[in-house]
N, C-alpha and C. Protein backbone atom coordinates (compact mmCIF):
# COMPACT_ATOMS: atom_id res chain seq x y z
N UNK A 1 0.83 -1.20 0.00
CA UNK A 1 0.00 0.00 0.00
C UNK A 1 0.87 1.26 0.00
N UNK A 2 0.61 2.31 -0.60
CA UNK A 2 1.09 3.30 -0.74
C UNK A 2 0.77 4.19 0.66
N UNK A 3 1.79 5.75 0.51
CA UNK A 3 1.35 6.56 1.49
C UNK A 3 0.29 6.89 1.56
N UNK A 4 -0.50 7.92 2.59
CA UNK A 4 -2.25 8.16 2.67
C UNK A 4 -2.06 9.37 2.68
N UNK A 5 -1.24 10.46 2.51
CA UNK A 5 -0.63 11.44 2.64
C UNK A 5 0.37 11.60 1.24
N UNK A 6 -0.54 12.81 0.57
CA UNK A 6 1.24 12.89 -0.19
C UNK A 6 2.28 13.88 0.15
N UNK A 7 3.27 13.67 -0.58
CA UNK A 7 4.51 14.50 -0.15
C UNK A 7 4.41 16.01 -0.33
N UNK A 8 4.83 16.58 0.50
CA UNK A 8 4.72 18.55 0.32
C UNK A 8 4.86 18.61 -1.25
N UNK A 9 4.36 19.13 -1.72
CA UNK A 9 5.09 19.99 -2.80
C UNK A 9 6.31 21.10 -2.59
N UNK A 10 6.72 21.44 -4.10
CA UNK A 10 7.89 22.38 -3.75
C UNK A 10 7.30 24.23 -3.00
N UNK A 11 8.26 24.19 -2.22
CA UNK A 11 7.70 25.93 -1.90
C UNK A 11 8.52 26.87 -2.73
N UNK A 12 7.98 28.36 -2.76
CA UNK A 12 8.76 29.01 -3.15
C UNK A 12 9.20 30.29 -1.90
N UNK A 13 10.63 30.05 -1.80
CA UNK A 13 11.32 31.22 -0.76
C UNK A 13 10.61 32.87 -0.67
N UNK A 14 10.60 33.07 0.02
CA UNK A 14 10.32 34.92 0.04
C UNK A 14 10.93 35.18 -1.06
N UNK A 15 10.48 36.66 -1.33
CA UNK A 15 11.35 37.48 -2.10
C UNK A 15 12.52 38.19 -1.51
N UNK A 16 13.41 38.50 -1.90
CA UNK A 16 15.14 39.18 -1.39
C UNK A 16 15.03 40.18 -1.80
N UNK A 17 14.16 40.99 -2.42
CA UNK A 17 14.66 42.17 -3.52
C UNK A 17 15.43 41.90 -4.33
N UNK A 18 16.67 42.69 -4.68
CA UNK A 18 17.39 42.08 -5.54
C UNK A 18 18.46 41.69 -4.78
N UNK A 19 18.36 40.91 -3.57
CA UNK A 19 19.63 40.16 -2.67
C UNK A 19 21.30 41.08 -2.47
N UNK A 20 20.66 42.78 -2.64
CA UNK A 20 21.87 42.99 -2.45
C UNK A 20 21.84 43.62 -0.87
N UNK A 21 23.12 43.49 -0.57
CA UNK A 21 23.29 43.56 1.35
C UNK A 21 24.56 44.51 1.05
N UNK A 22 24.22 45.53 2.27
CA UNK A 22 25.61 46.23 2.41
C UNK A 22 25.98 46.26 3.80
N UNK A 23 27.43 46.24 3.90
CA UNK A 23 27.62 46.29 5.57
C UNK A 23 28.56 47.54 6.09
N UNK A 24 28.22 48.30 6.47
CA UNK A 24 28.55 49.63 7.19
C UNK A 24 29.99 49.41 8.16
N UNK A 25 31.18 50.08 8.25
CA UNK A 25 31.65 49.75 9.24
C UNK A 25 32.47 51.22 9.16
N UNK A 26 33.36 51.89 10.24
CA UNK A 26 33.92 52.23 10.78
C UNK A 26 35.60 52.36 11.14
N UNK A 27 36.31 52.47 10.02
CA UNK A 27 37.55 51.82 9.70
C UNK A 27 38.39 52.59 11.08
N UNK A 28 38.21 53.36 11.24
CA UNK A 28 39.46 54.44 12.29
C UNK A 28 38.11 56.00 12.69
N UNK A 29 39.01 56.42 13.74
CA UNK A 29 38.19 57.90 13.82
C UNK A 29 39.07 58.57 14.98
N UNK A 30 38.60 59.58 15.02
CA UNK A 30 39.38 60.92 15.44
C UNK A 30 38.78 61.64 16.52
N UNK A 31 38.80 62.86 17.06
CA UNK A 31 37.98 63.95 17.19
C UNK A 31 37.52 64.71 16.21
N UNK A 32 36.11 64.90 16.14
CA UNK A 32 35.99 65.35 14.76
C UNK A 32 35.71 64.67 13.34
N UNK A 33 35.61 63.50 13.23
CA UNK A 33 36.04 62.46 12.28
C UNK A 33 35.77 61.05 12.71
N UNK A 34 36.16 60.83 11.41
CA UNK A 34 36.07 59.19 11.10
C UNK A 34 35.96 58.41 9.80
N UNK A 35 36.69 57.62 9.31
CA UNK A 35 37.20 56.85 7.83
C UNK A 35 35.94 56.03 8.12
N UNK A 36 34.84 55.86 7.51
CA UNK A 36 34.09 54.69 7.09
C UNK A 36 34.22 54.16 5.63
N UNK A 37 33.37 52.72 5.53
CA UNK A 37 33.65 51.73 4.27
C UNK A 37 32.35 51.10 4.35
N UNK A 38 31.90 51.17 3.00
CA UNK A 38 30.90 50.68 2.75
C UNK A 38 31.14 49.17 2.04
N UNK A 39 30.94 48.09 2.63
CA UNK A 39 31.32 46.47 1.31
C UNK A 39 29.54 46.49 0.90
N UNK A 40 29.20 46.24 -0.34
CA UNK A 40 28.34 46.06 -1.62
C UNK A 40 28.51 44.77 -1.78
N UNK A 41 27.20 43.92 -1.49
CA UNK A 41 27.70 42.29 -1.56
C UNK A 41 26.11 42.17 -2.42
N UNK A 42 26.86 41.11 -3.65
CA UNK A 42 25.89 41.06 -4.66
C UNK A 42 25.45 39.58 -4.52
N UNK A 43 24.32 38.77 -3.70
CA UNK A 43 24.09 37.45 -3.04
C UNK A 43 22.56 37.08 -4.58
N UNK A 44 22.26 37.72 -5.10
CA UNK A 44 21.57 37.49 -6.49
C UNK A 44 21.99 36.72 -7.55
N UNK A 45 21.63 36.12 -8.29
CA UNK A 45 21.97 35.29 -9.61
C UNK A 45 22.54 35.72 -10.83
N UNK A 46 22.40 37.41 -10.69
CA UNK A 46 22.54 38.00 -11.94
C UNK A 46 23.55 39.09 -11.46
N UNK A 47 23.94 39.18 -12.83
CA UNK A 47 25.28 40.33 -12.40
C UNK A 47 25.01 41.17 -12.44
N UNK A 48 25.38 42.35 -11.44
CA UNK A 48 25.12 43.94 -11.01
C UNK A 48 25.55 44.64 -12.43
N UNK A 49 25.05 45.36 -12.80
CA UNK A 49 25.88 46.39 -14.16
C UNK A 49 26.07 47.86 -13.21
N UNK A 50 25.60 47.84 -11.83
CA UNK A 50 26.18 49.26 -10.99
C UNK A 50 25.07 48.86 -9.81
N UNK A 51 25.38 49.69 -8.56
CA UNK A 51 24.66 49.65 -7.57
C UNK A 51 24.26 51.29 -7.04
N UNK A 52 23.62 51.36 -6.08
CA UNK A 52 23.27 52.57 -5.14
C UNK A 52 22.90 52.05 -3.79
N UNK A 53 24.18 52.99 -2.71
CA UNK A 53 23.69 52.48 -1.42
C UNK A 53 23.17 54.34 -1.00
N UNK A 54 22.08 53.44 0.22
CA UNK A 54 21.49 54.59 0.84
C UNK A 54 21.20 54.74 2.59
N UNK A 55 21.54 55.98 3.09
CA UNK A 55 21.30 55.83 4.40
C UNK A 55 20.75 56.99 4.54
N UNK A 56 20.13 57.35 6.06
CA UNK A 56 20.26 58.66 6.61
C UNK A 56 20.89 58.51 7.83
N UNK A 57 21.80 59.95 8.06
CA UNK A 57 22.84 60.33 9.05
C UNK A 57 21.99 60.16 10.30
N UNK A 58 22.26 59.84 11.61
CA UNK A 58 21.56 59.54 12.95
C UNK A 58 22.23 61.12 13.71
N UNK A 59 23.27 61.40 13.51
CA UNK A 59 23.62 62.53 14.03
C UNK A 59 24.18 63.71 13.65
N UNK A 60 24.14 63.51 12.46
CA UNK A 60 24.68 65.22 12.11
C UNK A 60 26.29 64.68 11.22
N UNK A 61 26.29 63.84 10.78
CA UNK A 61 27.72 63.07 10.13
C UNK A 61 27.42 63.88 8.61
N UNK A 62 28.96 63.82 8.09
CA UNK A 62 28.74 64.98 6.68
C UNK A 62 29.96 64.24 6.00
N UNK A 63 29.75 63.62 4.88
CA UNK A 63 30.90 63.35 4.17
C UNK A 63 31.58 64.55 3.61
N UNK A 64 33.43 64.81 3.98
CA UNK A 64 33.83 65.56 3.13
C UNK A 64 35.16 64.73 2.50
N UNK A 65 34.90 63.73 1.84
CA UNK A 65 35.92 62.97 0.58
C UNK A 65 35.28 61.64 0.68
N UNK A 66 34.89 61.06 -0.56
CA UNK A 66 34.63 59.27 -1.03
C UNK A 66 35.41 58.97 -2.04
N UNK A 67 35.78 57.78 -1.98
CA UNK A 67 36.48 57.10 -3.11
C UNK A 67 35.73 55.82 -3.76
N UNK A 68 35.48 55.33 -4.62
CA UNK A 68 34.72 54.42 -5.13
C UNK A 68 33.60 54.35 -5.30
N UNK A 69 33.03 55.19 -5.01
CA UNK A 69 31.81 55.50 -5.44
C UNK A 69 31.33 57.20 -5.69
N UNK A 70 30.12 57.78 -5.87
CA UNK A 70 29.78 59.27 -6.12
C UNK A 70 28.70 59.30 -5.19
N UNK A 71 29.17 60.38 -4.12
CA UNK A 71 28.06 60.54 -3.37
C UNK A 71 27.04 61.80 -3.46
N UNK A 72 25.91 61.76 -2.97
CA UNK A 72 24.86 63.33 -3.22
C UNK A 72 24.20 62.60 -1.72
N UNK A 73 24.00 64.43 -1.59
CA UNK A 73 23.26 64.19 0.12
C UNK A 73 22.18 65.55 0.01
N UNK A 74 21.28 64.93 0.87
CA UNK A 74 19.91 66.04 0.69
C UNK A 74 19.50 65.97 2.49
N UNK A 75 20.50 66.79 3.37
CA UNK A 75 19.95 67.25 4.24
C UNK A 75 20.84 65.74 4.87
N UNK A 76 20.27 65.01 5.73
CA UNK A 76 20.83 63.71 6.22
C UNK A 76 21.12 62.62 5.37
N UNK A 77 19.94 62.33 4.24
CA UNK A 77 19.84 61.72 3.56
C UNK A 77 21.00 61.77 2.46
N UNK A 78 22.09 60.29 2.40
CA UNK A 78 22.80 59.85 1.54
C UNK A 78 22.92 59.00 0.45
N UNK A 79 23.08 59.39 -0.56
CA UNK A 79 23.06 58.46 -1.93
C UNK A 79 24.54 58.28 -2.10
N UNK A 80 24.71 57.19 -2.31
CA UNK A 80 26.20 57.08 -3.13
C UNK A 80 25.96 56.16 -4.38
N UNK A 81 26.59 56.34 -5.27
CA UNK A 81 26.14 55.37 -6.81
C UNK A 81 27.77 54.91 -6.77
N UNK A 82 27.98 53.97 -7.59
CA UNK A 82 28.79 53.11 -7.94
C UNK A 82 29.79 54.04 -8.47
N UNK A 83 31.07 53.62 -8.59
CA UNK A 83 32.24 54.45 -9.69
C UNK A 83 32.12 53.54 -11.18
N UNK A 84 32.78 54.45 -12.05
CA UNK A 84 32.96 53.53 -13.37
C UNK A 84 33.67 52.57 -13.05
N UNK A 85 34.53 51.98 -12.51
CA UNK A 85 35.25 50.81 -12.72
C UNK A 85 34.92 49.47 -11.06
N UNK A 86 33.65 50.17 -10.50
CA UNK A 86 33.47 49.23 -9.49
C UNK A 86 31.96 48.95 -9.44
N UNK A 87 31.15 49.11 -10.80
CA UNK A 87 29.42 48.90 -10.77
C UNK A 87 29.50 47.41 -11.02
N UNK A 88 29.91 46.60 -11.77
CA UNK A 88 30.23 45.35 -12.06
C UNK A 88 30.28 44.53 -10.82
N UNK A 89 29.40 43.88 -10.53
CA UNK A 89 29.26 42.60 -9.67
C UNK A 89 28.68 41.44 -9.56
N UNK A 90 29.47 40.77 -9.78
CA UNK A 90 29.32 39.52 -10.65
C UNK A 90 28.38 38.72 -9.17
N UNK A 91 27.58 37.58 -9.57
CA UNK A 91 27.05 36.95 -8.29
C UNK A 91 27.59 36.24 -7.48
N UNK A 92 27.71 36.60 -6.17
CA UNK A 92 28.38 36.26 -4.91
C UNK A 92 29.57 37.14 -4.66
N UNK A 93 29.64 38.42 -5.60
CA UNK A 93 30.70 39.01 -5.61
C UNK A 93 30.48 40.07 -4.81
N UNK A 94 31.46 41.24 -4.16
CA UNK A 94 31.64 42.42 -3.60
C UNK A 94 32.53 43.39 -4.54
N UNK A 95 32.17 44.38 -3.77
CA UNK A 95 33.08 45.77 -3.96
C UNK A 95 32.91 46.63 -2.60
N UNK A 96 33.76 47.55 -2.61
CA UNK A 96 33.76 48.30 -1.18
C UNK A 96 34.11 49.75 -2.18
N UNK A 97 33.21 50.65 -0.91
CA UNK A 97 33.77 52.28 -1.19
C UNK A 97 33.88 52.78 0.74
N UNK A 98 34.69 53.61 0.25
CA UNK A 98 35.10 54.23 1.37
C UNK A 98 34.83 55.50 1.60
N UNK A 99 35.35 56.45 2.63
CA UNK A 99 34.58 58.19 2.83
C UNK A 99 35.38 58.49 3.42
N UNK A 100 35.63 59.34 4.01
CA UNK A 100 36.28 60.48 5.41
C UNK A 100 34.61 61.44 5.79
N UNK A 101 34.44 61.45 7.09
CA UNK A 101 33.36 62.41 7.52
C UNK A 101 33.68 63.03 8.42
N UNK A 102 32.89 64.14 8.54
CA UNK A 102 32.91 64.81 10.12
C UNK A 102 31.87 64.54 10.90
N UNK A 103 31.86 64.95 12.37
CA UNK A 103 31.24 64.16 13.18
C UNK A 103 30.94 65.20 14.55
N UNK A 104 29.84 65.42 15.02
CA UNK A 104 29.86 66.13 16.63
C UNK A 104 29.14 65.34 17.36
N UNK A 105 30.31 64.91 18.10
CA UNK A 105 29.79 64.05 19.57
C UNK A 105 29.43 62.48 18.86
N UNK A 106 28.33 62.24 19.45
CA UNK A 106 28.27 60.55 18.96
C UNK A 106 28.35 60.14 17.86
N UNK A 107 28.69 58.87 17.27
CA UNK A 107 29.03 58.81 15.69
C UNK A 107 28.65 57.55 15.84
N UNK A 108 27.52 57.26 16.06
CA UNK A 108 25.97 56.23 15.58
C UNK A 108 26.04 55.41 14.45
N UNK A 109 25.85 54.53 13.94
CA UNK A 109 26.08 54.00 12.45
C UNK A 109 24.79 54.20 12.12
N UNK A 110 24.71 53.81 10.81
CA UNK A 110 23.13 54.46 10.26
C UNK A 110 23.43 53.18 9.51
N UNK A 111 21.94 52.78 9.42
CA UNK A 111 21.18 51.27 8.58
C UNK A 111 21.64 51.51 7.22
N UNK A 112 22.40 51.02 6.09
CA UNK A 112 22.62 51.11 4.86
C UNK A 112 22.01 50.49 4.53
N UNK A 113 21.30 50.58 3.03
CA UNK A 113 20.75 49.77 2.26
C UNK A 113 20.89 50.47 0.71
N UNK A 114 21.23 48.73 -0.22
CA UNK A 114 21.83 48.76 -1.55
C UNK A 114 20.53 48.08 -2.77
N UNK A 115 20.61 48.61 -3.52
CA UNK A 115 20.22 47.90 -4.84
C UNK A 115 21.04 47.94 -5.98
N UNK A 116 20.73 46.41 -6.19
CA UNK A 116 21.78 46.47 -7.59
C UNK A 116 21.25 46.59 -9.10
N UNK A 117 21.65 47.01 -10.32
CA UNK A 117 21.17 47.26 -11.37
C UNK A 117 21.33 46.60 -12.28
């Protein structure tokens, strides 16, 4: 006799967006300052042709220099877009951009979040 029950069928996972994750960190800092780095991790099937990460500042933080990417800011709110030679991310792949900011008093990390293109 067979089972009386059949087997699950297949499920399908949530959606990811487009599975891209960025992780915020804090390389060195100062009075006044602090070197942050943004890593761009492309966990999707398809290859990035460029990304955009986005945050808003928690305390009053102001980028003045980025490298690897182009940043625009509207009040707290930060955009950074990809550079020409680091939008390319292949799947399971990274890239990192980096900053110099200024800073008064606490220097909070702020939630990043990326999409890839």
């Amino acid at each position: 006799p067979g089972p009386t029950t059949p087997p699950p069928g297949p499920t399908t996972p949530p959606p990811h967006g487009d599975d891209c994750m960025a992780v915020y960190k804090v390389a060195s800092s100062w009075n006044g300052g602090f070197q942050g780095e943004v890593m761009i991790m492309n966990h999707s099937s398809r290859t990035y042709g460029g990304w955009t990460a986005n945050w808003t500042w928690p305390n009053g933080q102001r980028i003045t220099q980025i490298w690897g990417g182009t940043a625009s800011t509207n009040g707290a709110s930060v955009t950074v877009t990809n550079a020409p030679y680091n939008g390319t991310i292949a799947p399971e792949g990274t890239t990192t951009f980096g900053f110099l900011a200024s800073t008064n008093g606490t220097n909070t990390l702020p939630t990043v979040t990326c999409t890839g293109r």
